[in-house]
PDB file of N, CA and C in Angstrom:
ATOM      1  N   UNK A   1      10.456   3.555   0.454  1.00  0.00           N
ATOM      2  CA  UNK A   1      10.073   2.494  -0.441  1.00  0.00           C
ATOM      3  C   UNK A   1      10.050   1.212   0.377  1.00  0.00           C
ATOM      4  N   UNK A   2       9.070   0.276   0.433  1.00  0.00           N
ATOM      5  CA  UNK A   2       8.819  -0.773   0.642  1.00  0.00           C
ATOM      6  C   UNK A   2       8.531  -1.928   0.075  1.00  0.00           C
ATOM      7  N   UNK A   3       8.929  -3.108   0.472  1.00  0.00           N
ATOM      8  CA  UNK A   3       8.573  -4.494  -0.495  1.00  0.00           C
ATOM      9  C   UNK A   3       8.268  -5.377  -0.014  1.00  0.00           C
ATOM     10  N   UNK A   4       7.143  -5.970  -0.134  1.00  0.00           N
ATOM     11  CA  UNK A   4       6.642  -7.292   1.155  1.00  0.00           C
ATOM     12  C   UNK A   4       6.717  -8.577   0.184  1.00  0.00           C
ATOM     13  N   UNK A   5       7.558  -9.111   1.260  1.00  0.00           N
ATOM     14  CA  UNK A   5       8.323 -10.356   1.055  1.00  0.00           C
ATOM     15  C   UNK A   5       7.535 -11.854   0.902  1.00  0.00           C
ATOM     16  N   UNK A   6       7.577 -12.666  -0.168  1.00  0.00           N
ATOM     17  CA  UNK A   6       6.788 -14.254  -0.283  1.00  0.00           C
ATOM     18  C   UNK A   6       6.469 -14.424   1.100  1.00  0.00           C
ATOM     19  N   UNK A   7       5.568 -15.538   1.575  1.00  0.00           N
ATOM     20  CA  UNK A   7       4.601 -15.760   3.023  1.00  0.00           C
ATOM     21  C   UNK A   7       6.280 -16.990   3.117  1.00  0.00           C
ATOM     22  N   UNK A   8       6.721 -17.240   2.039  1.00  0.00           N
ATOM     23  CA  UNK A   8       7.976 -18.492   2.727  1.00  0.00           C
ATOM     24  C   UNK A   8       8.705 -17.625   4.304  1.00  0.00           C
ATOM     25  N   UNK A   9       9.261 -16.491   3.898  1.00  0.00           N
ATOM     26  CA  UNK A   9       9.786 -16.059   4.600  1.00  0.00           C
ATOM     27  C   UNK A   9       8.630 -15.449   5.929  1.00  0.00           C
ATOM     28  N   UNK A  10       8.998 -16.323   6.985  1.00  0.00           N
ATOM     29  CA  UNK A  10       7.674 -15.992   8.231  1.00  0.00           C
ATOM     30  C   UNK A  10       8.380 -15.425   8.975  1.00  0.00           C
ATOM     31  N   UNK A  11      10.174 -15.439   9.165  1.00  0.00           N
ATOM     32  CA  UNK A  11      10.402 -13.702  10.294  1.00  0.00           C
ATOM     33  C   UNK A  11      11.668 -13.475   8.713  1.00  0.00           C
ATOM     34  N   UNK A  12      12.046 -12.365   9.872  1.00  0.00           N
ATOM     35  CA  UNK A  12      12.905 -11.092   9.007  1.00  0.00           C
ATOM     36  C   UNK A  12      14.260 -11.949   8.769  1.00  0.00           C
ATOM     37  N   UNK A  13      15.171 -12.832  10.082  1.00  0.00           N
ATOM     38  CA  UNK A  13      16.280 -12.925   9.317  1.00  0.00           C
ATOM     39  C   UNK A  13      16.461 -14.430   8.559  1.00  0.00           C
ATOM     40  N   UNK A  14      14.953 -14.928   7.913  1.00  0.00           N
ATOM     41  CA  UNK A  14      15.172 -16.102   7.072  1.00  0.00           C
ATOM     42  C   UNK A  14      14.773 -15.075   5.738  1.00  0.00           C
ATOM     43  N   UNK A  15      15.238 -14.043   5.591  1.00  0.00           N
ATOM     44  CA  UNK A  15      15.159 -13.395   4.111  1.00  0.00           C
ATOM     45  C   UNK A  15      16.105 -13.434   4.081  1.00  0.00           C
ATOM     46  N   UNK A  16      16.554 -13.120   2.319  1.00  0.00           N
ATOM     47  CA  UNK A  16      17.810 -12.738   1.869  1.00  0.00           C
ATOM     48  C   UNK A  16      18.422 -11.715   2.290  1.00  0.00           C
ATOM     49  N   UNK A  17      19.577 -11.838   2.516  1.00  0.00           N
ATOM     50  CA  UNK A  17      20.212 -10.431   2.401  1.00  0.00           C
ATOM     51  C   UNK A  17      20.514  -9.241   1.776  1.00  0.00           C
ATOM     52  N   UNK A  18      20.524  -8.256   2.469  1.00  0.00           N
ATOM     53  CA  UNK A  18      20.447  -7.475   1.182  1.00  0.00           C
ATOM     54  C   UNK A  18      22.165  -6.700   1.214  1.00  0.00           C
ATOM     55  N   UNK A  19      22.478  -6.973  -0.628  1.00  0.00           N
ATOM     56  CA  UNK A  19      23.449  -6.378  -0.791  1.00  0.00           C
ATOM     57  C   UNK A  19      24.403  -5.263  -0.596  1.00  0.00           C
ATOM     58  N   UNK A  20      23.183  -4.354  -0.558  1.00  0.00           N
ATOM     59  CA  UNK A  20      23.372  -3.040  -0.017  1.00  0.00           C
ATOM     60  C   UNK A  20      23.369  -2.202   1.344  1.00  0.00           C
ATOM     61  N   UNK A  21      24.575  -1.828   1.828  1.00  0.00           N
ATOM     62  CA  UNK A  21      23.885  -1.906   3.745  1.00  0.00           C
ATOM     63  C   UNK A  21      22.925  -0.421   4.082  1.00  0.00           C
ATOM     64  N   UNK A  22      22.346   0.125   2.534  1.00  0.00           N
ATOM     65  CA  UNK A  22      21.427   1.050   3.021  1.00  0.00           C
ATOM     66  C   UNK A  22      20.083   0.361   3.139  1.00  0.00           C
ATOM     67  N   UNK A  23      19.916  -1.123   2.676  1.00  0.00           N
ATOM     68  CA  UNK A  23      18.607  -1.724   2.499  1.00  0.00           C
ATOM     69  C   UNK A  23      18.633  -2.212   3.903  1.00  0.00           C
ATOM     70  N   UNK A  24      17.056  -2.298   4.412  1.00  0.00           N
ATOM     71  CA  UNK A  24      17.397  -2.623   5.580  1.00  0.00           C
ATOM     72  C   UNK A  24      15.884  -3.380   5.609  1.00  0.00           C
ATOM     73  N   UNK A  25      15.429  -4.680   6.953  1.00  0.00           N
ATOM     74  CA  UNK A  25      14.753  -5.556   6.368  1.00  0.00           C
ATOM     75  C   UNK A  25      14.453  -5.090   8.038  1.00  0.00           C
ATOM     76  N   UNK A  26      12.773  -5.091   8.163  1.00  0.00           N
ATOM     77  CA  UNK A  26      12.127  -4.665   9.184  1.00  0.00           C
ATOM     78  C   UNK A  26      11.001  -5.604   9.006  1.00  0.00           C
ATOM     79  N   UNK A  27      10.969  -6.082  10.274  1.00  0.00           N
ATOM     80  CA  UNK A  27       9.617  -7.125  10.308  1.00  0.00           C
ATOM     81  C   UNK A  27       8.469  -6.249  10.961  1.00  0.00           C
ATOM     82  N   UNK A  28       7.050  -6.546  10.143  1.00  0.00           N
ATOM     83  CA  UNK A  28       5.812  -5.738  10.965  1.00  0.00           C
ATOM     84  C   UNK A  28       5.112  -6.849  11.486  1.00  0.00           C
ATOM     85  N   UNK A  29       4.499  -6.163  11.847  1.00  0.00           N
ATOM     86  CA  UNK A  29       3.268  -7.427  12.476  1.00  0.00           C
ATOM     87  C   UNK A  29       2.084  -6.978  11.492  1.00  0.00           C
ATOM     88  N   UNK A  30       1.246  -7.989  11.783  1.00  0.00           N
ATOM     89  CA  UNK A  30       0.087  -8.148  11.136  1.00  0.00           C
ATOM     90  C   UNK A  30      -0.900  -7.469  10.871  1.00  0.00           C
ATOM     91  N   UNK A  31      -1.089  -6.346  10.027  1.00  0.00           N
ATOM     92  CA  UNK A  31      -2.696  -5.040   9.911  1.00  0.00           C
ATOM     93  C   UNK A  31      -3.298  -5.449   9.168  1.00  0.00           C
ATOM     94  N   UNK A  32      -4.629  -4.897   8.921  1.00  0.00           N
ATOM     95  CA  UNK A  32      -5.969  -4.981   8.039  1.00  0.00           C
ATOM     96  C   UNK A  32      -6.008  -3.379   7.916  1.00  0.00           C
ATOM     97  N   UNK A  33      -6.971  -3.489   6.633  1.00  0.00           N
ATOM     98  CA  UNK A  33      -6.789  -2.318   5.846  1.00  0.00           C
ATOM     99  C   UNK A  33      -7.934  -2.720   4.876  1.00  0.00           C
ATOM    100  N   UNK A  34      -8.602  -1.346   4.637  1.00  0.00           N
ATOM    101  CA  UNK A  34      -9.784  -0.756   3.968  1.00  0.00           C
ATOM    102  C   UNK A  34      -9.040  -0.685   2.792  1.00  0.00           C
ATOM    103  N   UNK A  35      -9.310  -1.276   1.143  1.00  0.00           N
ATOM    104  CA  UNK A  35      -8.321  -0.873   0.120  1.00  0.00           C
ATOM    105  C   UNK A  35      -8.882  -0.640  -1.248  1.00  0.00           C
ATOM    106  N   UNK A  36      -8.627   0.625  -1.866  1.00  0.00           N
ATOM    107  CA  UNK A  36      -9.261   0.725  -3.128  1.00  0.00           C
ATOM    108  C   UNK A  36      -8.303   0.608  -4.095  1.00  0.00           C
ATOM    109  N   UNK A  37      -8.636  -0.059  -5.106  1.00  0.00           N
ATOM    110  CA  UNK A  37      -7.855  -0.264  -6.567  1.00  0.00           C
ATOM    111  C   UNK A  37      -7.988   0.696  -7.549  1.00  0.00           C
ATOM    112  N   UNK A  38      -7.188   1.452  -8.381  1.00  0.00           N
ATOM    113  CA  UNK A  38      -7.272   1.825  -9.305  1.00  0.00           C
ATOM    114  C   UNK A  38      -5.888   1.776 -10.297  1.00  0.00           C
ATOM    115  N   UNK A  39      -6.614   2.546 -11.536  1.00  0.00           N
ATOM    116  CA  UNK A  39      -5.676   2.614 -12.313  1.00  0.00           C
ATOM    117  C   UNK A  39      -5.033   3.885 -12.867  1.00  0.00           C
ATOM    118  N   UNK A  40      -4.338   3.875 -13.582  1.00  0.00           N
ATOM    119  CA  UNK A  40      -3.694   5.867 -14.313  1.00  0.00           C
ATOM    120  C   UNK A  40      -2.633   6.315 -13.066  1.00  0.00           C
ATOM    121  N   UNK A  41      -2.878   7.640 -12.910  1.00  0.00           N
ATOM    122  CA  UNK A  41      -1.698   8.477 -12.431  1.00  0.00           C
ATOM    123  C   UNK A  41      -2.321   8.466 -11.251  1.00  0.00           C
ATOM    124  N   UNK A  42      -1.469   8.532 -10.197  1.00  0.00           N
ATOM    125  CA  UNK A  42      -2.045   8.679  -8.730  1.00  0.00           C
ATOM    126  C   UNK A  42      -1.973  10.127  -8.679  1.00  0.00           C
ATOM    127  N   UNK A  43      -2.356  11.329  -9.128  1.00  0.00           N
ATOM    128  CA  UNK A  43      -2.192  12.909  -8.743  1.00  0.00           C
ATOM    129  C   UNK A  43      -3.083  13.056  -8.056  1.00  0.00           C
ATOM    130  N   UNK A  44      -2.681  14.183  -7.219  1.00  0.00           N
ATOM    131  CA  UNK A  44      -3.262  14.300  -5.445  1.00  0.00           C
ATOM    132  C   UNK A  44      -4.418  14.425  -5.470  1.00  0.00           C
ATOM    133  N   UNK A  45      -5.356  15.265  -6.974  1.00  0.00           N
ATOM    134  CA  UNK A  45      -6.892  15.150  -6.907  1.00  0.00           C
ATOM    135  C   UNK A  45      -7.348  13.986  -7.251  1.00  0.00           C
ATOM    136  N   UNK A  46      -6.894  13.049  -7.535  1.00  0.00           N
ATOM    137  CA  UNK A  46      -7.353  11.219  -7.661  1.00  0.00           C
ATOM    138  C   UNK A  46      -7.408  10.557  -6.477  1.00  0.00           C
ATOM    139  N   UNK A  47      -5.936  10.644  -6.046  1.00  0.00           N
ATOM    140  CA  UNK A  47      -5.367  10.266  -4.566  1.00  0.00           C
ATOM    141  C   UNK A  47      -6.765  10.798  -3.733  1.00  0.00           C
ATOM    142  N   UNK A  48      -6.909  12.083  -3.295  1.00  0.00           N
ATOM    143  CA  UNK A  48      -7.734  12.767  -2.504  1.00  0.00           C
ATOM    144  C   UNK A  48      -9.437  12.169  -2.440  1.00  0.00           C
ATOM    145  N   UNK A  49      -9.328  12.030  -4.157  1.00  0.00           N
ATOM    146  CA  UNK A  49     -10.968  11.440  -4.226  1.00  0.00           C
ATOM    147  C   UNK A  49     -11.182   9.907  -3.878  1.00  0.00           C
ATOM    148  N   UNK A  50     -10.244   9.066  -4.107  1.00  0.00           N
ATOM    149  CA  UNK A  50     -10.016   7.953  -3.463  1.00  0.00           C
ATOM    150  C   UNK A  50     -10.259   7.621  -2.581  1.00  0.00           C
ATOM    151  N   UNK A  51      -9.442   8.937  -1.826  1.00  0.00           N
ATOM    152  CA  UNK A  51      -9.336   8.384   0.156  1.00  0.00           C
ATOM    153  C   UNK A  51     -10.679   8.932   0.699  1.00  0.00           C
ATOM    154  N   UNK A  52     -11.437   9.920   0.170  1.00  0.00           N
ATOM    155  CA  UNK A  52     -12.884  10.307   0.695  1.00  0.00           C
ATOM    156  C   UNK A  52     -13.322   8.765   0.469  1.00  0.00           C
ATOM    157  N   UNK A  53     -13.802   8.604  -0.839  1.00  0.00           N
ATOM    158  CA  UNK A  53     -14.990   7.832  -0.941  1.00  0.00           C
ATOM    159  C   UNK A  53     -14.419   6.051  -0.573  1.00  0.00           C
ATOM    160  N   UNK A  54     -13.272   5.871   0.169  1.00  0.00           N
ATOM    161  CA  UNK A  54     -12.978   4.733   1.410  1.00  0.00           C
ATOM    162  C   UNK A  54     -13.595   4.770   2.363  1.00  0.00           C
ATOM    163  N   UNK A  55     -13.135   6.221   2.736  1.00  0.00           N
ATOM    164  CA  UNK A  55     -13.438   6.753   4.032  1.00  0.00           C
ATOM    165  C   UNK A  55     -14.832   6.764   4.623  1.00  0.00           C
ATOM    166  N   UNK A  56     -15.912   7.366   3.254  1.00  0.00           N
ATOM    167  CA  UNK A  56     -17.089   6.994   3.311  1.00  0.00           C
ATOM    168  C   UNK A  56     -17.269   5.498   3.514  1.00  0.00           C
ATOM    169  N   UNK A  57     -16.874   4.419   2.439  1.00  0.00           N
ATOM    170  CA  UNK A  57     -17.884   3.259   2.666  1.00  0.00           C
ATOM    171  C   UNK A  57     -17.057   2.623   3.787  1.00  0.00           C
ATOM    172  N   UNK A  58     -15.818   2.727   4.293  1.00  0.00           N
ATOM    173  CA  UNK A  58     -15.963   2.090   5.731  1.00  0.00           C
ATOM    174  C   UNK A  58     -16.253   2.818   6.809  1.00  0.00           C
ATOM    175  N   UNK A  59     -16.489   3.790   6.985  1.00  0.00           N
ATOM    176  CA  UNK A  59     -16.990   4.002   7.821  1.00  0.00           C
ATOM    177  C   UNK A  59     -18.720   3.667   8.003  1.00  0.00           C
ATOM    178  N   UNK A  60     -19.512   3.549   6.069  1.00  0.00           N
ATOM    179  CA  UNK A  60     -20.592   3.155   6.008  1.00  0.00           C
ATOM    180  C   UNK A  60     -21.155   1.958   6.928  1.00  0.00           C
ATOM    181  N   UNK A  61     -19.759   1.038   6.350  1.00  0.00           N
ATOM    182  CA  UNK A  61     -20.116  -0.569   6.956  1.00  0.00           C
ATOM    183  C   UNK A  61     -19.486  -0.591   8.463  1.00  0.00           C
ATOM    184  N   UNK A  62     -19.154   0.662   9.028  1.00  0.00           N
ATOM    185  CA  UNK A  62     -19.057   0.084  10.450  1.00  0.00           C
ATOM    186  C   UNK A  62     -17.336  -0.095  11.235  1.00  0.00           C
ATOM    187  N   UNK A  63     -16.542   0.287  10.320  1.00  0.00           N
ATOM    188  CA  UNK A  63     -15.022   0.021  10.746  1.00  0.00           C
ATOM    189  C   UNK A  63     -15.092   1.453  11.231  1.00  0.00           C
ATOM    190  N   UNK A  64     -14.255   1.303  12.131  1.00  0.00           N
ATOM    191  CA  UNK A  64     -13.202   2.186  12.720  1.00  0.00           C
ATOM    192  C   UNK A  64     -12.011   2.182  11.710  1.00  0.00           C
ATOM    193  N   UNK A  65     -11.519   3.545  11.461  1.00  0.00           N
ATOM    194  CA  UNK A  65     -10.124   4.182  11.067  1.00  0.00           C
ATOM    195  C   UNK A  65      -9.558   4.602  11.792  1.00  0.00           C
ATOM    196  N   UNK A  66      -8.154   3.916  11.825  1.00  0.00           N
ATOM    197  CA  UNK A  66      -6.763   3.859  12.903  1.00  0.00           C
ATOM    198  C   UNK A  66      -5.839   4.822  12.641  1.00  0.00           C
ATOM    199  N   UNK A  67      -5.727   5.186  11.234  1.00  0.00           N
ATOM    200  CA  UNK A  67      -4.724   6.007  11.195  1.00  0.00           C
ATOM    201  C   UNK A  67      -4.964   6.800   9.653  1.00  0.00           C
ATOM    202  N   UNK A  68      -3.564   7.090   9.092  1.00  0.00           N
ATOM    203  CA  UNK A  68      -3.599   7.590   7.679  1.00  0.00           C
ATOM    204  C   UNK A  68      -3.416   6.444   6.779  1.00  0.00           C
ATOM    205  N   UNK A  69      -4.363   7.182   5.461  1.00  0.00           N
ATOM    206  CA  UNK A  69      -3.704   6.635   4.467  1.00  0.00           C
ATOM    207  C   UNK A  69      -2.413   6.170   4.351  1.00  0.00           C
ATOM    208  N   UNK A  70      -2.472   5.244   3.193  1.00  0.00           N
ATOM    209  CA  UNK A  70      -0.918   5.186   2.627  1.00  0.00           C
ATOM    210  C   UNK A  70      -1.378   4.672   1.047  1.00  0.00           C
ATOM    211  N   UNK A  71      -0.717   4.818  -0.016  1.00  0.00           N
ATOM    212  CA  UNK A  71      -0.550   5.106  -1.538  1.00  0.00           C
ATOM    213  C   UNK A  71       0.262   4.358  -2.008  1.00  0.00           C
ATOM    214  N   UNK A  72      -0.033   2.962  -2.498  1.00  0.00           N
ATOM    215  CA  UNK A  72       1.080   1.544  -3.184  1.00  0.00           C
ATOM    216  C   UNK A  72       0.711   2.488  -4.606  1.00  0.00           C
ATOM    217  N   UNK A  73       2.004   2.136  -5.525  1.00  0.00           N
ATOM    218  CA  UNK A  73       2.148   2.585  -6.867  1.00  0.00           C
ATOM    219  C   UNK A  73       2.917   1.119  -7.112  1.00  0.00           C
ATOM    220  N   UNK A  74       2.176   0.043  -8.120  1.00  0.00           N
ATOM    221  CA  UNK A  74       3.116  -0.838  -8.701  1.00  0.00           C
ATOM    222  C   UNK A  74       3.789  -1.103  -9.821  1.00  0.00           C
ATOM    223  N   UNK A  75       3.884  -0.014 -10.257  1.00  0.00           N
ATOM    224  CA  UNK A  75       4.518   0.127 -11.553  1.00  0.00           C
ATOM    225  C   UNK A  75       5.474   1.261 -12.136  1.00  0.00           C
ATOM    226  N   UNK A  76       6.603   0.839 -12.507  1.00  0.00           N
ATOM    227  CA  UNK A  76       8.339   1.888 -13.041  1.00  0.00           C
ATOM    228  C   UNK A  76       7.433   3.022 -13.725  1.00  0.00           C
ATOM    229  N   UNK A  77       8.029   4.070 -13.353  1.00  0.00           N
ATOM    230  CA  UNK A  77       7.287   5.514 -14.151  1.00  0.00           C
ATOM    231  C   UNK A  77       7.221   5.246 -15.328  1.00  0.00           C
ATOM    232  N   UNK A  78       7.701   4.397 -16.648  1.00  0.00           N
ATOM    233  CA  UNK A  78       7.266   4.497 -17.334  1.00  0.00           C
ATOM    234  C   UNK A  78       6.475   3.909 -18.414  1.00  0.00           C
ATOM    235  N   UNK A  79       5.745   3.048 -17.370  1.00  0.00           N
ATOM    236  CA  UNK A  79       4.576   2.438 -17.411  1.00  0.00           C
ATOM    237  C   UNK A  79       3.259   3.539 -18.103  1.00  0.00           C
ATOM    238  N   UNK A  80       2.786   2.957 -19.194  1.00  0.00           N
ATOM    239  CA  UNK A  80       1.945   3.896 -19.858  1.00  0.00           C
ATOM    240  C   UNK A  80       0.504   4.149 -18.988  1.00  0.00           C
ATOM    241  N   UNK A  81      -0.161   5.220 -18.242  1.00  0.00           N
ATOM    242  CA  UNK A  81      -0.965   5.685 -17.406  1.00  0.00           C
ATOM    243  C   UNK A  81      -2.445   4.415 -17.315  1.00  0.00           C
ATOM    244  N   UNK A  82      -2.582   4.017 -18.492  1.00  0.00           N
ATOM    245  CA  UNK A  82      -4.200   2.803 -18.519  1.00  0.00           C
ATOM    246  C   UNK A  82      -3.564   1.734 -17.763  1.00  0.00           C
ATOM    247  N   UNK A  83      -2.286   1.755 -17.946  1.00  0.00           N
ATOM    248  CA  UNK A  83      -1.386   0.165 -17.371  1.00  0.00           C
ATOM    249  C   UNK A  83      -0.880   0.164 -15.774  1.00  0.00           C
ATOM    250  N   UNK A  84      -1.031   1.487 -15.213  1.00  0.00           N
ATOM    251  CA  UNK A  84      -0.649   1.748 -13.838  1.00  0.00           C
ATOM    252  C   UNK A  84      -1.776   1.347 -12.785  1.00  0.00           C
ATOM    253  N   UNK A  85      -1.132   0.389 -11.562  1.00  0.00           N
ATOM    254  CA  UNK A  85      -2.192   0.115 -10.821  1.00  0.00           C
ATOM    255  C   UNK A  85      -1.656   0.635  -9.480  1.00  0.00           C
ATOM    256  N   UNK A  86      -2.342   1.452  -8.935  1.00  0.00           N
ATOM    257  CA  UNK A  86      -1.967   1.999  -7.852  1.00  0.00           C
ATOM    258  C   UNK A  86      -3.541   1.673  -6.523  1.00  0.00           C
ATOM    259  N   UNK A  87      -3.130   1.291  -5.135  1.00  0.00           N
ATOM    260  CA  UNK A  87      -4.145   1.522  -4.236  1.00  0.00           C
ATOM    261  C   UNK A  87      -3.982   2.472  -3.350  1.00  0.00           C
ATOM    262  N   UNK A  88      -5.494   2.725  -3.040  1.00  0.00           N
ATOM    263  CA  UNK A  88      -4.964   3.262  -1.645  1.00  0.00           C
ATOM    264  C   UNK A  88      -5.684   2.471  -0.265  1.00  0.00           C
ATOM    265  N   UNK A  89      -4.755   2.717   0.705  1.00  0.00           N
ATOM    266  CA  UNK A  89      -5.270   1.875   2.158  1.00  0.00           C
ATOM    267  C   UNK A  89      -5.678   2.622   3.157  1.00  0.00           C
ATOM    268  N   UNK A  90      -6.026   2.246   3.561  1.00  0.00           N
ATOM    269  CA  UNK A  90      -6.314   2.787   5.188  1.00  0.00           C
ATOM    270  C   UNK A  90      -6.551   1.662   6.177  1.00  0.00           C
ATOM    271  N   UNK A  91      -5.956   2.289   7.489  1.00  0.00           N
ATOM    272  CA  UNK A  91      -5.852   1.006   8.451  1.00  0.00           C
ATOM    273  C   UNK A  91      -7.208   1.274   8.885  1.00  0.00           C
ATOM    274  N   UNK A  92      -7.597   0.033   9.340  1.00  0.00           N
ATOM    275  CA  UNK A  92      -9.047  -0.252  10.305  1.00  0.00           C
ATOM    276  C   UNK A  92      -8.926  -1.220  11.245  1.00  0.00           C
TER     277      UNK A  92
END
């Protein structure tokens, strides 16, 4: 699980701390990413049809793909399925 932090915080140890010493605060550097929006349940035949038809239009317009997917879900499971917004990315 991951959480990206307000632009206030520009390195890792001007964040808060975290309470818990299993949380742990990792600074990345900077990627770009190919990203589709949707909504409902992310199940793997959604997920799957997603990441094709990315895959298609950037590669249409000319990007290079760096790596794998990855699958943001922003919303507590029990968030009713029309109300769920989930993307998917891919690095370029």
């Amino acid at each position: 699980m991951q959480f990206i932090l307000p632009a206030k915080y520009t390195k890792a140890e001007e964040a808060p701390k975290p309470l818990d010493e299993r949380v742990v605060i990792v600074e990345e550097g900077e990627r770009k990413y190919g990203v589709v929006k949707f909504s409902g349940t992310a199940n793997d035949k959604m997920v799957k049809e997603k990441v094709e038809n990315l895959k298609k239009w950037l590669e249409r317009d000319g990007f290079k793909i760096i790596g794998e997917f990855e699958l943001a879900r922003y919303n507590p499971p029990w968030t009713l399925p029309p109300f769920k917004t989930n993307e998917v990315m891919i690095p370029v």
